[in-house]
PDB file of N, CA and C in Angstrom:
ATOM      1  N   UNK A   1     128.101  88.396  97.920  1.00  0.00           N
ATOM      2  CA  UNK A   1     127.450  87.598  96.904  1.00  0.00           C
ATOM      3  C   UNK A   1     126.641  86.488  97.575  1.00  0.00           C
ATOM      4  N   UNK A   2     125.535  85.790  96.527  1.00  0.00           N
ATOM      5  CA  UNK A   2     124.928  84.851  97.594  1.00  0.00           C
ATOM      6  C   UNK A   2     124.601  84.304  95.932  1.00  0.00           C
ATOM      7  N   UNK A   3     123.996  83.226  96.520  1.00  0.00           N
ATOM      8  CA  UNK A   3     123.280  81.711  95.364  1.00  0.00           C
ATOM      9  C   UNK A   3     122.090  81.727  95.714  1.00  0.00           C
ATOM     10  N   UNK A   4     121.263  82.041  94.427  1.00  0.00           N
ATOM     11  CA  UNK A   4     120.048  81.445  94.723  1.00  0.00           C
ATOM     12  C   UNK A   4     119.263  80.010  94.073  1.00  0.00           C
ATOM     13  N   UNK A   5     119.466  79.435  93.992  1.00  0.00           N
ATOM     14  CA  UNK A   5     118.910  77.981  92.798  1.00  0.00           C
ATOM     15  C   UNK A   5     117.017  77.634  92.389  1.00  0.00           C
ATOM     16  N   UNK A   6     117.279  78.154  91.429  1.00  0.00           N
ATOM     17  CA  UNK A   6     116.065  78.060  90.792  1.00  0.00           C
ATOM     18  C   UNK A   6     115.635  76.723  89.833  1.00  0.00           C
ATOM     19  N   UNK A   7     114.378  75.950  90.693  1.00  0.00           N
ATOM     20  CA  UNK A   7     114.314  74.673  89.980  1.00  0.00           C
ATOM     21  C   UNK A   7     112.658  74.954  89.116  1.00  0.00           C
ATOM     22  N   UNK A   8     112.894  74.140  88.434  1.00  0.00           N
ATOM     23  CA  UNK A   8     111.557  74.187  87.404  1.00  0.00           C
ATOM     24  C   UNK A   8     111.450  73.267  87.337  1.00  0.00           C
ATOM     25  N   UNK A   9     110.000  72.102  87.434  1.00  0.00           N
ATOM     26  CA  UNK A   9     109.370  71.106  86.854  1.00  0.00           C
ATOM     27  C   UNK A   9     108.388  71.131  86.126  1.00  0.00           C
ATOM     28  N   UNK A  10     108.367  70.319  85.104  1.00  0.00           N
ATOM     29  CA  UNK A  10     106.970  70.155  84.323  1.00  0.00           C
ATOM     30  C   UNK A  10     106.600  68.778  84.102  1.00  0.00           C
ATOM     31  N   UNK A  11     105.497  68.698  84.332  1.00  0.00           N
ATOM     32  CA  UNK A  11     105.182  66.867  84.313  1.00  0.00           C
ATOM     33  C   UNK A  11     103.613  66.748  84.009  1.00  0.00           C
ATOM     34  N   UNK A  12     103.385  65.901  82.702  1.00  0.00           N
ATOM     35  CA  UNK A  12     101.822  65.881  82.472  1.00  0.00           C
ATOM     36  C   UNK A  12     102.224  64.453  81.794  1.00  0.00           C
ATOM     37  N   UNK A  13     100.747  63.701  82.020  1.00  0.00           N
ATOM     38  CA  UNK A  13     100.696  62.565  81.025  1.00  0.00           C
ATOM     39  C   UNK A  13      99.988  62.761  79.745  1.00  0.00           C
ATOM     40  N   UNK A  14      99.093  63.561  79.818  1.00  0.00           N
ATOM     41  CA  UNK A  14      98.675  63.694  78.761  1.00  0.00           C
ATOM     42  C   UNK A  14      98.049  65.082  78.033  1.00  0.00           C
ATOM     43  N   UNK A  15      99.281  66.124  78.083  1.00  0.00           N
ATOM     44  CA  UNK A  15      98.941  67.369  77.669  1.00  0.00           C
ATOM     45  C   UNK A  15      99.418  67.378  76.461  1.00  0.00           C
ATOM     46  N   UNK A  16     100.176  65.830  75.466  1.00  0.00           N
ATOM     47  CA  UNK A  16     101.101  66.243  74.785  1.00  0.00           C
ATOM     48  C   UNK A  16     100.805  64.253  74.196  1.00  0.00           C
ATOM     49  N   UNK A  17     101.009  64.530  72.741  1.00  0.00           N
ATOM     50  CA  UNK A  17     101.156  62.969  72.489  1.00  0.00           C
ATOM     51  C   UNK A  17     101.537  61.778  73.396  1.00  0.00           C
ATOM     52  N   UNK A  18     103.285  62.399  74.482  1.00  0.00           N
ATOM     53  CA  UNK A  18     104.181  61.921  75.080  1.00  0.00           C
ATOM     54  C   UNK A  18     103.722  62.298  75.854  1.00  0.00           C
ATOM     55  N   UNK A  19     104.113  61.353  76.811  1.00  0.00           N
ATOM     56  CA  UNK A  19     104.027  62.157  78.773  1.00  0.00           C
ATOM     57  C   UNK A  19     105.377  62.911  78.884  1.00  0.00           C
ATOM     58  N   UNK A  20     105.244  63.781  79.467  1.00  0.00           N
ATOM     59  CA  UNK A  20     106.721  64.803  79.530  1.00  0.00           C
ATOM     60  C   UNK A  20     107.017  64.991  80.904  1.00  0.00           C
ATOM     61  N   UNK A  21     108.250  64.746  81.140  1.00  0.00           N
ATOM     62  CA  UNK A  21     108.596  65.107  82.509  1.00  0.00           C
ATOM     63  C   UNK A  21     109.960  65.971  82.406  1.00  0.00           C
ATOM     64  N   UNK A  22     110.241  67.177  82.358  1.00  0.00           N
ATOM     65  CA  UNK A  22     111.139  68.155  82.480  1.00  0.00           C
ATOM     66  C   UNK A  22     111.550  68.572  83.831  1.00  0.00           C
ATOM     67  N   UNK A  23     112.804  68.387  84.543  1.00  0.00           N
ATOM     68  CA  UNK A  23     113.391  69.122  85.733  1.00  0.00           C
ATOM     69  C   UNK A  23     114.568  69.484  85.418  1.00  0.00           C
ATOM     70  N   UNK A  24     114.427  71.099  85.674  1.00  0.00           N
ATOM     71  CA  UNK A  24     115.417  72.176  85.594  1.00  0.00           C
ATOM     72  C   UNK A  24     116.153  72.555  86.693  1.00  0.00           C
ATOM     73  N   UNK A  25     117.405  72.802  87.132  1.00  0.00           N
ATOM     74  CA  UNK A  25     117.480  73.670  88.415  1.00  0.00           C
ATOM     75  C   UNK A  25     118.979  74.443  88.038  1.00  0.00           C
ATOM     76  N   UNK A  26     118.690  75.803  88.228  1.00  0.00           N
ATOM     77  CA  UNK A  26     120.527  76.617  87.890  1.00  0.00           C
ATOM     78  C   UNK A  26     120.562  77.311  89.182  1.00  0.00           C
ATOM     79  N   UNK A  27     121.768  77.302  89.391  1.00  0.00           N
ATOM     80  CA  UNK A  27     122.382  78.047  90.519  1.00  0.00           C
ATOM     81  C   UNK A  27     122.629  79.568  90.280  1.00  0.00           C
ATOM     82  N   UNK A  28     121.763  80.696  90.461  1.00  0.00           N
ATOM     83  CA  UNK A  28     122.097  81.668  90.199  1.00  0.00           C
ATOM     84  C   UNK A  28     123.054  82.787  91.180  1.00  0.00           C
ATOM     85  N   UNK A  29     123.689  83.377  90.491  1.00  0.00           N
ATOM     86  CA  UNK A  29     124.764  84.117  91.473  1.00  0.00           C
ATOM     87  C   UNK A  29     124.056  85.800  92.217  1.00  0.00           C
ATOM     88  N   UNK A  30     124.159  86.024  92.895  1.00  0.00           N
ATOM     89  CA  UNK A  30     122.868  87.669  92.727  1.00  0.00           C
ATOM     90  C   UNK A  30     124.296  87.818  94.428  1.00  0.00           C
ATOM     91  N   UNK A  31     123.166  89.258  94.060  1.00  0.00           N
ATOM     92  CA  UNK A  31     124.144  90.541  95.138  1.00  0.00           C
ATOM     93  C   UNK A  31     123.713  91.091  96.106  1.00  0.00           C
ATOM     94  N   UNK A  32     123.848  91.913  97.068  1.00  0.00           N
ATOM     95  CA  UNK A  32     122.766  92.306  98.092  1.00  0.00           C
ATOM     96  C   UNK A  32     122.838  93.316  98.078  1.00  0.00           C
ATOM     97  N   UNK A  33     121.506  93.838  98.075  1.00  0.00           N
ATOM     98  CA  UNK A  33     120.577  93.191  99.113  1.00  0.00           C
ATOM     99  C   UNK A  33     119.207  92.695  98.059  1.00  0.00           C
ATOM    100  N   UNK A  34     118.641  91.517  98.429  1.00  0.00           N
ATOM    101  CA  UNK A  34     117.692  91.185  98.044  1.00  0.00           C
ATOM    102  C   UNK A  34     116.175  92.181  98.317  1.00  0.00           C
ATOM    103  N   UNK A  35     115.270  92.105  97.535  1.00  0.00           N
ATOM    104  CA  UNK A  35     113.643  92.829  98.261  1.00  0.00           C
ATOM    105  C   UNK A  35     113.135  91.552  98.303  1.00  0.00           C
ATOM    106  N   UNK A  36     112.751  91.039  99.177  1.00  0.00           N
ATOM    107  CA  UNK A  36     111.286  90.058  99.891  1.00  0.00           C
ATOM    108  C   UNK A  36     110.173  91.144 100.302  1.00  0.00           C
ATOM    109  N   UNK A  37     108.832  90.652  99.987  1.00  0.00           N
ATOM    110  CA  UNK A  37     108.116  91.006 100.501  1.00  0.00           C
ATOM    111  C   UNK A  37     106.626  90.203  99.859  1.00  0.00           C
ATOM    112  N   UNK A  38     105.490  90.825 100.367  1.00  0.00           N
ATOM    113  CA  UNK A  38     104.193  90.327 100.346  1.00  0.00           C
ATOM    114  C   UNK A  38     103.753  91.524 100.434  1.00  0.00           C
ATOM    115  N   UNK A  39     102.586  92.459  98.844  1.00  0.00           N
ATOM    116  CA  UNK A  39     102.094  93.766  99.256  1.00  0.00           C
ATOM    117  C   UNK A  39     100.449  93.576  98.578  1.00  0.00           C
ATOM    118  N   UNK A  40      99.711  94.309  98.777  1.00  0.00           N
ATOM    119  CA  UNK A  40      98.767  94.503  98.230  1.00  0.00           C
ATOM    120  C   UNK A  40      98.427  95.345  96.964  1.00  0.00           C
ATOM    121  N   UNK A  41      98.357  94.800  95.820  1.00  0.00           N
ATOM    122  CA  UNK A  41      98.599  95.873  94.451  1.00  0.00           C
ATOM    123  C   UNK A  41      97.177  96.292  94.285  1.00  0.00           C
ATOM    124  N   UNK A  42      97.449  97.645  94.030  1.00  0.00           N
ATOM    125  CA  UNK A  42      95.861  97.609  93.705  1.00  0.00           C
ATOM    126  C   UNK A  42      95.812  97.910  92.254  1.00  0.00           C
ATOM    127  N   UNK A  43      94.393  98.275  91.598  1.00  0.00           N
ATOM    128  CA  UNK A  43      93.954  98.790  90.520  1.00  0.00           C
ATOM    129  C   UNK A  43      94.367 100.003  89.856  1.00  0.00           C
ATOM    130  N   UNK A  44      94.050 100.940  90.484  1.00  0.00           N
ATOM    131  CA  UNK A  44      94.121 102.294  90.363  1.00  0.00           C
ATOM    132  C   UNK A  44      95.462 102.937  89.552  1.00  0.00           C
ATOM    133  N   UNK A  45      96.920 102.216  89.801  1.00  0.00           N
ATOM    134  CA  UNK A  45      97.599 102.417  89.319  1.00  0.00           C
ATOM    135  C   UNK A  45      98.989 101.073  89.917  1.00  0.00           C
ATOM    136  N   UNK A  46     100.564 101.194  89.049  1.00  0.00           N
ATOM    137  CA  UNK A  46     100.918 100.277  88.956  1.00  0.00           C
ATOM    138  C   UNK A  46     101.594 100.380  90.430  1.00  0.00           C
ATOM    139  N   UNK A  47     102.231  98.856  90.672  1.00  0.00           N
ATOM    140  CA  UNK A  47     103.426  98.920  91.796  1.00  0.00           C
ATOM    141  C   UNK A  47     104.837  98.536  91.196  1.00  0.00           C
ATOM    142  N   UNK A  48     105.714  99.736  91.488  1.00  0.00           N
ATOM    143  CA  UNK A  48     107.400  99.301  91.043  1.00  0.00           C
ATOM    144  C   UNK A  48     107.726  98.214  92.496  1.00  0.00           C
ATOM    145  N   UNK A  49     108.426  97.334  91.319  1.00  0.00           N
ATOM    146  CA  UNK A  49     109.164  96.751  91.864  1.00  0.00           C
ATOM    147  C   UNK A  49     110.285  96.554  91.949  1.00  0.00           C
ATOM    148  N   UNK A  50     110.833  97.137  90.992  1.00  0.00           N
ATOM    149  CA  UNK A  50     112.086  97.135  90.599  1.00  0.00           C
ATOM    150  C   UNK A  50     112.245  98.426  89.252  1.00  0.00           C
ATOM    151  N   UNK A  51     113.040  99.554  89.881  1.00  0.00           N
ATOM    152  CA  UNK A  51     113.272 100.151  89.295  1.00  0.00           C
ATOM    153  C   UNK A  51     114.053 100.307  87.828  1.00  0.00           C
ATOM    154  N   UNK A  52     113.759 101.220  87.059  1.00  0.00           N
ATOM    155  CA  UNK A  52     114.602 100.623  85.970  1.00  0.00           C
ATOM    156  C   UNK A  52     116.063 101.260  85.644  1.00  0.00           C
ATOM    157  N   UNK A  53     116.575 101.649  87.121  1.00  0.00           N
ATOM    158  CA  UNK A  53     118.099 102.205  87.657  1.00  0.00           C
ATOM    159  C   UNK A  53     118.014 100.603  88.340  1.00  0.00           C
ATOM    160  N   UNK A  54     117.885  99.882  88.364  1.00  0.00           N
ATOM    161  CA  UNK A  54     118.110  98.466  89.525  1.00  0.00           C
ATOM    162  C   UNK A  54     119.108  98.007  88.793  1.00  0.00           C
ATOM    163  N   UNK A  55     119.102  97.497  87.555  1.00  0.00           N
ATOM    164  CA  UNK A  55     120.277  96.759  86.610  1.00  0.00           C
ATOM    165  C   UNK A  55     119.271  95.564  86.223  1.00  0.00           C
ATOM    166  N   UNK A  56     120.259  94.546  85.943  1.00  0.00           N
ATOM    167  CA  UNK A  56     119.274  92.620  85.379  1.00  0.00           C
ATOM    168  C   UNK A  56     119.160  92.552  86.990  1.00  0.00           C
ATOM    169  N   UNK A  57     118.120  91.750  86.895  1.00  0.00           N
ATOM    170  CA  UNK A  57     117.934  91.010  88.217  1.00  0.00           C
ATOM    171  C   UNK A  57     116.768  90.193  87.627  1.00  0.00           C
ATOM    172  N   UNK A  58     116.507  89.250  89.264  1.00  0.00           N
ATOM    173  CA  UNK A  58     115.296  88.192  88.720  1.00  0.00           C
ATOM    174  C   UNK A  58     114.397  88.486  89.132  1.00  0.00           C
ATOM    175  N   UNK A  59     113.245  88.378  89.348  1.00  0.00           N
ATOM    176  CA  UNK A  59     112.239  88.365  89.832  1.00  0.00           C
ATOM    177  C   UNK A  59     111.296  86.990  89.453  1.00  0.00           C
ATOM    178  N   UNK A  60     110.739  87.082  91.186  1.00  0.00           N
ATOM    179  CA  UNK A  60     109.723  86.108  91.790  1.00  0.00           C
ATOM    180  C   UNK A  60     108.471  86.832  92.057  1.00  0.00           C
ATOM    181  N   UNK A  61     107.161  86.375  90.897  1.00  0.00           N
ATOM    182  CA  UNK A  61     106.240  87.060  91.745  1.00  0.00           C
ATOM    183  C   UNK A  61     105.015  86.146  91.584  1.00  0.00           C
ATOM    184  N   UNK A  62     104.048  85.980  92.417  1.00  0.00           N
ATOM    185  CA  UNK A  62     103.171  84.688  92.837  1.00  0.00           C
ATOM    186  C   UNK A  62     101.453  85.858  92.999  1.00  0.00           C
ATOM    187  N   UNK A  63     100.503  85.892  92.604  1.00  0.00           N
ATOM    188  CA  UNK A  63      99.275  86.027  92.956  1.00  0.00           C
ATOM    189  C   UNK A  63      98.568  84.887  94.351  1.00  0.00           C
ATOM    190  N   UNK A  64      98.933  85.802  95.533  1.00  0.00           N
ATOM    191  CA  UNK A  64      98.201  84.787  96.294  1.00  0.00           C
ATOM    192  C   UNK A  64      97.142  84.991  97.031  1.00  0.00           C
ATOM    193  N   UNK A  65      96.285  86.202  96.190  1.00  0.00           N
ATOM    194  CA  UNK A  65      95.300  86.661  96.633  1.00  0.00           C
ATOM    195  C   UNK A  65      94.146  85.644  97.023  1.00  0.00           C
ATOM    196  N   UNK A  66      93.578  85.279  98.116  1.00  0.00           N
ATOM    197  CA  UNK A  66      92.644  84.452  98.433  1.00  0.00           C
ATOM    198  C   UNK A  66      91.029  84.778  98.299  1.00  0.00           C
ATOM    199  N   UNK A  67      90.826  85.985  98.135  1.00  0.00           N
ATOM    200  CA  UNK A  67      89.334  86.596  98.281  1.00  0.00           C
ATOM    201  C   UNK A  67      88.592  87.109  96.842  1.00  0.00           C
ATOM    202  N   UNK A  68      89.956  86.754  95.732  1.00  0.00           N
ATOM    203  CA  UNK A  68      88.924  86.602  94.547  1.00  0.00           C
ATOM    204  C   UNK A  68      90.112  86.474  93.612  1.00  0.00           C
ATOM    205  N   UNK A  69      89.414  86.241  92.710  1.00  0.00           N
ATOM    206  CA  UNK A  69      90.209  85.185  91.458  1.00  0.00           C
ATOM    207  C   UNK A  69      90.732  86.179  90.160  1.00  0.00           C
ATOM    208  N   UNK A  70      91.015  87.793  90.661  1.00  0.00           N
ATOM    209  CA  UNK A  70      91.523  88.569  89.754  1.00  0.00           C
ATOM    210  C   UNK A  70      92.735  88.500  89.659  1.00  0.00           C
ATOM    211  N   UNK A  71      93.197  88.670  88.002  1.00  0.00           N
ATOM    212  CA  UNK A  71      94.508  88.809  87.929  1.00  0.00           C
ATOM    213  C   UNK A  71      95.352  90.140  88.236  1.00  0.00           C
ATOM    214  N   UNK A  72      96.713  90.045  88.054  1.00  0.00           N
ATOM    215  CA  UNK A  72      97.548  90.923  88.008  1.00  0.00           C
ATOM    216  C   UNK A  72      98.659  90.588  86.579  1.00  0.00           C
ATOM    217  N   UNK A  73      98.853  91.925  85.777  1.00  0.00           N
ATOM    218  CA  UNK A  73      99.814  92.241  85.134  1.00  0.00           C
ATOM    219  C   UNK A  73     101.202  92.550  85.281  1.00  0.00           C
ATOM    220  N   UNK A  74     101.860  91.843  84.844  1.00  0.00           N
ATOM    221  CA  UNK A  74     103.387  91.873  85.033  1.00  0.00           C
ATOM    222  C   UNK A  74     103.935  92.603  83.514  1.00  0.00           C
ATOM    223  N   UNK A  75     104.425  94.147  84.108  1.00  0.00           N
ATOM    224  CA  UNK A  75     104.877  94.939  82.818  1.00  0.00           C
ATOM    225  C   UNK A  75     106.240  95.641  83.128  1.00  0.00           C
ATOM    226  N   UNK A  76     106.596  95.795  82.440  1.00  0.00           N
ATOM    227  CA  UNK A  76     108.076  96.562  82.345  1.00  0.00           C
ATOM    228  C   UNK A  76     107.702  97.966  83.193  1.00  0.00           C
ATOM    229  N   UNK A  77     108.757  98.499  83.656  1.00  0.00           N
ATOM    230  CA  UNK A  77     108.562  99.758  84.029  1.00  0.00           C
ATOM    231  C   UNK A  77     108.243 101.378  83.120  1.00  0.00           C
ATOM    232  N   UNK A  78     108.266 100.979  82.223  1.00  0.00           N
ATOM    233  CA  UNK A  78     107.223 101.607  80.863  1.00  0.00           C
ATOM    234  C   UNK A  78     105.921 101.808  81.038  1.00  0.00           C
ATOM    235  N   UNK A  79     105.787 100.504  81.521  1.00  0.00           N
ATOM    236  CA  UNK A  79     103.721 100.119  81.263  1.00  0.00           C
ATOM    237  C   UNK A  79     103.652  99.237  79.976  1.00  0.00           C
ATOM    238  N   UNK A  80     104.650  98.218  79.755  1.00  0.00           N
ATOM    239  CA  UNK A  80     103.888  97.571  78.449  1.00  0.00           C
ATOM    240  C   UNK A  80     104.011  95.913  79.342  1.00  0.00           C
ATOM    241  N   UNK A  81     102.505  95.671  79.434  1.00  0.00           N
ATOM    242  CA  UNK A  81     102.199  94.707  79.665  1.00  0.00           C
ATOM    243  C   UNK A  81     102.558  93.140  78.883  1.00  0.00           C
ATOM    244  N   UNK A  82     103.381  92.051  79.564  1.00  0.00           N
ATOM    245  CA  UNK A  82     104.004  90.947  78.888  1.00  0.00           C
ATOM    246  C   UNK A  82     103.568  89.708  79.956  1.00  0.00           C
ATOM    247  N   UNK A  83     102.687  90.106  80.487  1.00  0.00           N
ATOM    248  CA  UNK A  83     102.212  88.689  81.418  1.00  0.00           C
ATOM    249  C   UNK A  83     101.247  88.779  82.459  1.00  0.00           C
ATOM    250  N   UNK A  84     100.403  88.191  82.646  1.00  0.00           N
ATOM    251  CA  UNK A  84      99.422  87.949  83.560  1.00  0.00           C
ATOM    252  C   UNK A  84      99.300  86.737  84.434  1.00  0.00           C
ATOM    253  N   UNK A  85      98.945  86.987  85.902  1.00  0.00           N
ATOM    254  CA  UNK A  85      98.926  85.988  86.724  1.00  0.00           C
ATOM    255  C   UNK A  85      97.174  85.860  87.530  1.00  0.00           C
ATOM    256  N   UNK A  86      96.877  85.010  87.684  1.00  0.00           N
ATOM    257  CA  UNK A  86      95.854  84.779  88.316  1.00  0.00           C
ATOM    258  C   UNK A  86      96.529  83.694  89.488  1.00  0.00           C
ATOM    259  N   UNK A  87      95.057  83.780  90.197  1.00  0.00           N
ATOM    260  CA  UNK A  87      95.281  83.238  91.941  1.00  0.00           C
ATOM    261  C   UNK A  87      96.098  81.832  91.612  1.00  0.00           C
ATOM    262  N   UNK A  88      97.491  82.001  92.716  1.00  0.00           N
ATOM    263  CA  UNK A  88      97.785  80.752  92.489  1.00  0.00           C
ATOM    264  C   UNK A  88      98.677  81.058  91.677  1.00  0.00           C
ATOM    265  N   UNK A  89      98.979  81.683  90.324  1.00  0.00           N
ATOM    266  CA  UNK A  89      99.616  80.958  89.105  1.00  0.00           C
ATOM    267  C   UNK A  89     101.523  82.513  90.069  1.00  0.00           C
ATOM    268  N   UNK A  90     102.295  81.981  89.322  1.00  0.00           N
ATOM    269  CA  UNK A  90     103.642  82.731  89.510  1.00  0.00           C
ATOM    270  C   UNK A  90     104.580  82.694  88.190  1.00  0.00           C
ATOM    271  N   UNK A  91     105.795  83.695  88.543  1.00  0.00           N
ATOM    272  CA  UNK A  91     106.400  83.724  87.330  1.00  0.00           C
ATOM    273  C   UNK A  91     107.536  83.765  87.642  1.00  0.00           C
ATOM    274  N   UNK A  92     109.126  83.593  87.093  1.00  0.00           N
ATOM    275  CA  UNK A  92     110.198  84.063  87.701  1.00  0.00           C
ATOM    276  C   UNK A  92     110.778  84.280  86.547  1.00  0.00           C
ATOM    277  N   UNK A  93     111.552  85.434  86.168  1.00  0.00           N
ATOM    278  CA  UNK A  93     111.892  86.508  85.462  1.00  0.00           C
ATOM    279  C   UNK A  93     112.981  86.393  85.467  1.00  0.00           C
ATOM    280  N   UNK A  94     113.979  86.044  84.502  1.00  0.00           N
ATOM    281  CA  UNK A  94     114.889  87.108  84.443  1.00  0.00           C
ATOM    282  C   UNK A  94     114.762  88.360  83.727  1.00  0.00           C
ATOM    283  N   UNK A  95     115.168  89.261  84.159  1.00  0.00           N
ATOM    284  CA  UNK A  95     114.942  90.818  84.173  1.00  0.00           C
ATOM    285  C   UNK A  95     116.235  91.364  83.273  1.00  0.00           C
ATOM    286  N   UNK A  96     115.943  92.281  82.256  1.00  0.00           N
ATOM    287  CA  UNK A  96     117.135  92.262  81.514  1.00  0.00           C
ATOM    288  C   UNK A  96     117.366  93.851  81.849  1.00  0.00           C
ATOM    289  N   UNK A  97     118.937  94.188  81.858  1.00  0.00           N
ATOM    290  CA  UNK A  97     119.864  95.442  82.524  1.00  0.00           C
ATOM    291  C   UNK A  97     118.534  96.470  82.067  1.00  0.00           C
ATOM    292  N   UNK A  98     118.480  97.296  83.611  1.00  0.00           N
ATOM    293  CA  UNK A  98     117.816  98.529  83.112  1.00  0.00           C
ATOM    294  C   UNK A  98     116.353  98.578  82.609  1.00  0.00           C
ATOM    295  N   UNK A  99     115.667  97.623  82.989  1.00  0.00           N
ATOM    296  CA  UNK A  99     114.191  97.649  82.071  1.00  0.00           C
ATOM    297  C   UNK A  99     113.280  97.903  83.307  1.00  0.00           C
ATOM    298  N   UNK A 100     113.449  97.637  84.394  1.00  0.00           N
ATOM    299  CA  UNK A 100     112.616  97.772  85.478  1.00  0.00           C
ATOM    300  C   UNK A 100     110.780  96.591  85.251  1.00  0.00           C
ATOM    301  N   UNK A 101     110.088  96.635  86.991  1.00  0.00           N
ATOM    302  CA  UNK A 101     109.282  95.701  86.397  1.00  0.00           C
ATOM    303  C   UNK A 101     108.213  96.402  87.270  1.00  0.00           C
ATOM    304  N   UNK A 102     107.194  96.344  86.845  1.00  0.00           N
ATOM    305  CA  UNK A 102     105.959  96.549  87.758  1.00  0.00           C
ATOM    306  C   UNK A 102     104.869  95.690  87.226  1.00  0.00           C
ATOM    307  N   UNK A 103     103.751  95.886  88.723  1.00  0.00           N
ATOM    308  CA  UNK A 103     102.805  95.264  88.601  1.00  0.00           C
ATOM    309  C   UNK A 103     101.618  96.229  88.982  1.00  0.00           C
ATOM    310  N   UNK A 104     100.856  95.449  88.090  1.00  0.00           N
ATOM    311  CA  UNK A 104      99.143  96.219  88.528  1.00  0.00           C
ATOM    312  C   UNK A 104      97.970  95.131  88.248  1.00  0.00           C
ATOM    313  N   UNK A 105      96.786  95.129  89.356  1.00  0.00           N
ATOM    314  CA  UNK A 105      95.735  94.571  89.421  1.00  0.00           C
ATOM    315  C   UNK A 105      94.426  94.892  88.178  1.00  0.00           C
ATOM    316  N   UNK A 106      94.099  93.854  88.115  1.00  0.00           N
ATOM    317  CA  UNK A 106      93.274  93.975  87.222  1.00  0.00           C
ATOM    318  C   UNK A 106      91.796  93.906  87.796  1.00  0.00           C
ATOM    319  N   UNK A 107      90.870  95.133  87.901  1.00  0.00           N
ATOM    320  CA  UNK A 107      89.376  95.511  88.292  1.00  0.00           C
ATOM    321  C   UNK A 107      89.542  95.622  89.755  1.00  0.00           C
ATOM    322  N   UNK A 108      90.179  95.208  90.751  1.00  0.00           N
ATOM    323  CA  UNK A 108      90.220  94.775  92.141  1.00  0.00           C
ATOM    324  C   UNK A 108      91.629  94.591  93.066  1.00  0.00           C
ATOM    325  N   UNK A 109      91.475  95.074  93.664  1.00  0.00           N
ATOM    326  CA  UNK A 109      93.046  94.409  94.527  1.00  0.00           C
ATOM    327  C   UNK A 109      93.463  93.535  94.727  1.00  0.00           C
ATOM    328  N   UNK A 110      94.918  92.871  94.646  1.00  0.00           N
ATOM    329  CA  UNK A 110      95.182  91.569  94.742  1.00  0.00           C
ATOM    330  C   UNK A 110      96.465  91.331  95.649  1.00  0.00           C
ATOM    331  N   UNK A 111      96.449  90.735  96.270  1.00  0.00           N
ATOM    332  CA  UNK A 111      97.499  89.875  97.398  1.00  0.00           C
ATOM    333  C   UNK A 111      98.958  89.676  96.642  1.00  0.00           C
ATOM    334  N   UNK A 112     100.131  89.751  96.391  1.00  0.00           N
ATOM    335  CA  UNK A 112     100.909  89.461  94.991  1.00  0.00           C
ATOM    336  C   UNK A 112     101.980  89.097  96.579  1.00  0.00           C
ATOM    337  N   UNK A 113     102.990  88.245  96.177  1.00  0.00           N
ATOM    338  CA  UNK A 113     104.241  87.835  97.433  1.00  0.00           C
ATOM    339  C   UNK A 113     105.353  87.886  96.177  1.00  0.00           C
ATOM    340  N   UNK A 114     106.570  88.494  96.146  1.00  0.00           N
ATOM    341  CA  UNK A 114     107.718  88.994  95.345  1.00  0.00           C
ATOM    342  C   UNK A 114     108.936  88.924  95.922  1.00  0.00           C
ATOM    343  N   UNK A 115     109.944  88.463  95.109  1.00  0.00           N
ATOM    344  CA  UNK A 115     111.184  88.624  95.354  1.00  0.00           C
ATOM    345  C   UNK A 115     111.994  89.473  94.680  1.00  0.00           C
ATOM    346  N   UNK A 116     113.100  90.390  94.676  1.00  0.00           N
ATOM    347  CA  UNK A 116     114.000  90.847  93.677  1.00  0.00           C
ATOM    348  C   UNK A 116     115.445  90.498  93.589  1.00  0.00           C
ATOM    349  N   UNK A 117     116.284  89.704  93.167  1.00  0.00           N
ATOM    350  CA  UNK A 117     117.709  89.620  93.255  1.00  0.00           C
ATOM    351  C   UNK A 117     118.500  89.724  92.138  1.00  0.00           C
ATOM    352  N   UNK A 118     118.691  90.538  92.820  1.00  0.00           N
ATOM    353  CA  UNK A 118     119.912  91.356  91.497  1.00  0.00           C
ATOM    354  C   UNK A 118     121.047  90.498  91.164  1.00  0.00           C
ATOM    355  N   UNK A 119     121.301  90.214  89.893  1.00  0.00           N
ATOM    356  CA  UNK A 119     121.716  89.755  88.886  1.00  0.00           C
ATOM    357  C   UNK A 119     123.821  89.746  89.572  1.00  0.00           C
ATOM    358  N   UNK A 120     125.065  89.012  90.197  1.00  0.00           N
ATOM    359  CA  UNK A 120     125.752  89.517  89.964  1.00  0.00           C
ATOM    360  C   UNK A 120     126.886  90.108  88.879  1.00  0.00           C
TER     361      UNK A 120
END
């Protein structure tokens, strides 16, 4: 078993009547073996990342494509699209038992850096 701790901040002065400052952080429990990696997704068709035999797990995934400003789709292992990332922007998932996750580029190839840790 291992811990991973996932923190979240949000802080604006003026996106909101109030200035808001939100910090989150949970200690999550996950199992091994983790997937790290950094791949190149392309267009043409999707990339699994997590199968949908994997179980819950979380997922980390970041657009850090530098050579152009296309997004990537973050969809279930189905193909039904529930999120989009552009350069820069990331997401972290919890992944619910059995749904699996993939990604695919939108018009162009894109740089994407991912984590997977399974849920214990």
């Amino acid at each position: 078993m291992a811990t991973v701790t996932a923190t979240l901040g949000i802080n604006s002065a003026n996106a909101l009547l109030d200035s808001i400052n939100l910090s989150l952080s949970n200690s999550l429990t996950t199992t091994d073996p983790a997937d790290v990696g950094r791949i190149t997704v392309l267009h043409s068709g999707p990339t699994e990342l997590a199968a949908a035999s994997t179980g819950a797990h979380y997922a980390y995934i970041k657009n850090i494509s530098s050579t152009n400003s296309k997004p990537v789709d973050i969809r279930t292992a189905a193909g039904t699209a529930y999120a989009q990332l552009t350069t820069g922007e990331f997401a972290y998932i919890p992944v619910k038992v059995n749904l699996g996750i993939e990604i695919i580029a939108i018009d162009e190839s894109v740089v994407v850096e991912y984590a997977i840790f399974k849920k214990a």
